[in-house]
Protein backbone atom coordinates (compact mmCIF):
# COMPACT_ATOMS: atom_id res chain seq x y z
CA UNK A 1 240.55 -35.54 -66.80
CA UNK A 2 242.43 -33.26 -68.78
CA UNK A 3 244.60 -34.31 -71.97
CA UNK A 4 247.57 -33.34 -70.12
CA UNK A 5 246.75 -35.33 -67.14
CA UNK A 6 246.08 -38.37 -68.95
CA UNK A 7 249.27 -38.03 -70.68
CA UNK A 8 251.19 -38.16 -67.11
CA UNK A 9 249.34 -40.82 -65.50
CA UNK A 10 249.68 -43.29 -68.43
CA UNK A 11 253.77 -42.37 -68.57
CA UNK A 12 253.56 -42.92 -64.66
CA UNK A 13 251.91 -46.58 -65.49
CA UNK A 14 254.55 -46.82 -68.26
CA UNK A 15 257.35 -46.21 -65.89
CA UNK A 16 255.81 -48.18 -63.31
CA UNK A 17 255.59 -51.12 -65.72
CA UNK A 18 259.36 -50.94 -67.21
CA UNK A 19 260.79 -50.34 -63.55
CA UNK A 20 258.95 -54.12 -62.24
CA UNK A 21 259.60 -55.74 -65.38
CA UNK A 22 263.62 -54.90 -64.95
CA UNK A 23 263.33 -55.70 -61.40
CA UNK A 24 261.48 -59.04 -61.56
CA UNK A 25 263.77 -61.87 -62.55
CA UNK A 26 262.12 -65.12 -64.34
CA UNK A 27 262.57 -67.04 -60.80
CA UNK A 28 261.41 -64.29 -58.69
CA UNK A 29 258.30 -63.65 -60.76
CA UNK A 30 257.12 -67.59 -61.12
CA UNK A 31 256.93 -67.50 -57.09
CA UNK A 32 254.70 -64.41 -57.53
CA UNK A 33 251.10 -65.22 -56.90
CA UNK A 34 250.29 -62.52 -59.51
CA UNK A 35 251.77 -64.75 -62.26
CA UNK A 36 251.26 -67.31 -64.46
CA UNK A 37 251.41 -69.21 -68.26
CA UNK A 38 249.80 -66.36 -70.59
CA UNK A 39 246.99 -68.66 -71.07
CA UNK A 40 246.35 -69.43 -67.83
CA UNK A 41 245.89 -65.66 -67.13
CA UNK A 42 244.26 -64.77 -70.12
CA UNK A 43 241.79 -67.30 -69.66
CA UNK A 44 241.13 -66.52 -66.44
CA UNK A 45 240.37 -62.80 -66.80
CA UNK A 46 237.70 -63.80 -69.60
CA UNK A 47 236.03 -65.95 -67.67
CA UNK A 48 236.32 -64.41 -64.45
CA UNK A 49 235.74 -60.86 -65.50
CA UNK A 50 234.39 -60.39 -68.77
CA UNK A 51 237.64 -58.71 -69.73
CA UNK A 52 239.41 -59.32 -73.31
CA UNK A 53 242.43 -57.68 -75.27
CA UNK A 54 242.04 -53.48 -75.79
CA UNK A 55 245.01 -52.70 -76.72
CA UNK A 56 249.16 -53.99 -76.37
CA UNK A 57 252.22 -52.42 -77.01
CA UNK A 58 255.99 -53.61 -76.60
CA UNK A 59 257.88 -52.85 -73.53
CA UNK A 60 261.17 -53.10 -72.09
CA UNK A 61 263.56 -56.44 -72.40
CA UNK A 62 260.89 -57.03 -75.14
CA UNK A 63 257.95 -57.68 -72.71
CA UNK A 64 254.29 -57.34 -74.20
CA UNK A 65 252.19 -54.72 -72.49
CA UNK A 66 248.48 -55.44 -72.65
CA UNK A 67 245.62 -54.00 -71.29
CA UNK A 68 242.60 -55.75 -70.92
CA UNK A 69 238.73 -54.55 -70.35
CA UNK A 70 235.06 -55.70 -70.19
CA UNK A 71 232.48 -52.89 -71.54
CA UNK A 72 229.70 -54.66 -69.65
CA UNK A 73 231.53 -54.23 -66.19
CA UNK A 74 234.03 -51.94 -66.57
CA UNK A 75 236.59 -53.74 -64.70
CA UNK A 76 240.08 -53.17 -66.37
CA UNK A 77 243.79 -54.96 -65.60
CA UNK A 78 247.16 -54.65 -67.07
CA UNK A 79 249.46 -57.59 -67.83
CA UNK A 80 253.25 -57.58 -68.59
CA UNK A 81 253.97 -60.85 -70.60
CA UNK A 82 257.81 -61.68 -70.73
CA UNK A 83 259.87 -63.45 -73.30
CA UNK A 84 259.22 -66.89 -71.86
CA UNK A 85 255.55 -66.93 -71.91
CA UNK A 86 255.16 -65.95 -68.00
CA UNK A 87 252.14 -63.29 -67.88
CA UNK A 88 251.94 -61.27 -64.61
CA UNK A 89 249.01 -58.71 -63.52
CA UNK A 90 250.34 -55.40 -63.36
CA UNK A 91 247.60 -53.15 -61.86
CA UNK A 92 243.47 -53.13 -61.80
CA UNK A 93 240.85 -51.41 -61.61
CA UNK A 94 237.28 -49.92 -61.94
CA UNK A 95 235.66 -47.95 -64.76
CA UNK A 96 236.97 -48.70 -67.76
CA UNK A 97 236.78 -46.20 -70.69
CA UNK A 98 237.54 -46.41 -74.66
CA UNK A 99 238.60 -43.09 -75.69
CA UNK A 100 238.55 -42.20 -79.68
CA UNK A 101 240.07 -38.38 -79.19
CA UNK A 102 241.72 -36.26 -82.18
CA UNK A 103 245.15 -35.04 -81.10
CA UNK A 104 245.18 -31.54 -80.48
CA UNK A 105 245.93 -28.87 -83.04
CA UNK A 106 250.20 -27.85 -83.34
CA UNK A 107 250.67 -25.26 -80.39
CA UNK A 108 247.46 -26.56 -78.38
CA UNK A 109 248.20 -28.60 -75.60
CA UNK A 110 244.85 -28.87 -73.85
């Protein structure tokens, strides 16, 4: 996957995740089966897959972005966390990869 690529498909997650989060209300989202307390989800993707924190960032309406991953099985999910605690799985998937990559030299994009 090219630099390029990877670049567009985490700004599609990125818009993805902003668009739900300002489309979910609190009441809407606690009758979502996809949501729960933080540590109730948190919790649950340790134990149940192995996966712990890679990496978080701050989204919109102040929501926490996290991404979470096991190395031993690859499996990967995305959790917004809003302001009041509620935690609710954003997308998952397969094959999992930490990337270390040096950003490109000025006027190289690929």
């Amino acid at each position: 996957m090219t630099r390029i690529s990877k670049l567009l498909h985490l700004g599609a997650l990125t818009a993805a995740a902003a668009l739900w989060i300002t489309s979910v209300t609190d009441a809407s989202a606690q009758n979502t089966r996809n949501c729960g307390p933080r540590e109730a989800v948190v919790d649950r993707l340790a134990q149940g897959y192995g996966e712990s924190r890679q990496s978080m960032g701050l989204g919109a309406n102040n929501a926490v972005i996290e991404v979470f991953a096991s190395d031993e099985t690859g499996t990967w999910t995305i959790t917004v966390t809003t302001p009041n605690g509620l935690t609710c799985l954003v997308a998952s998937g397969q094959s999992f990869e930490t990337l270390a990559e040096a950003l490109p030299a000025k006027g190289n994009d690929a």
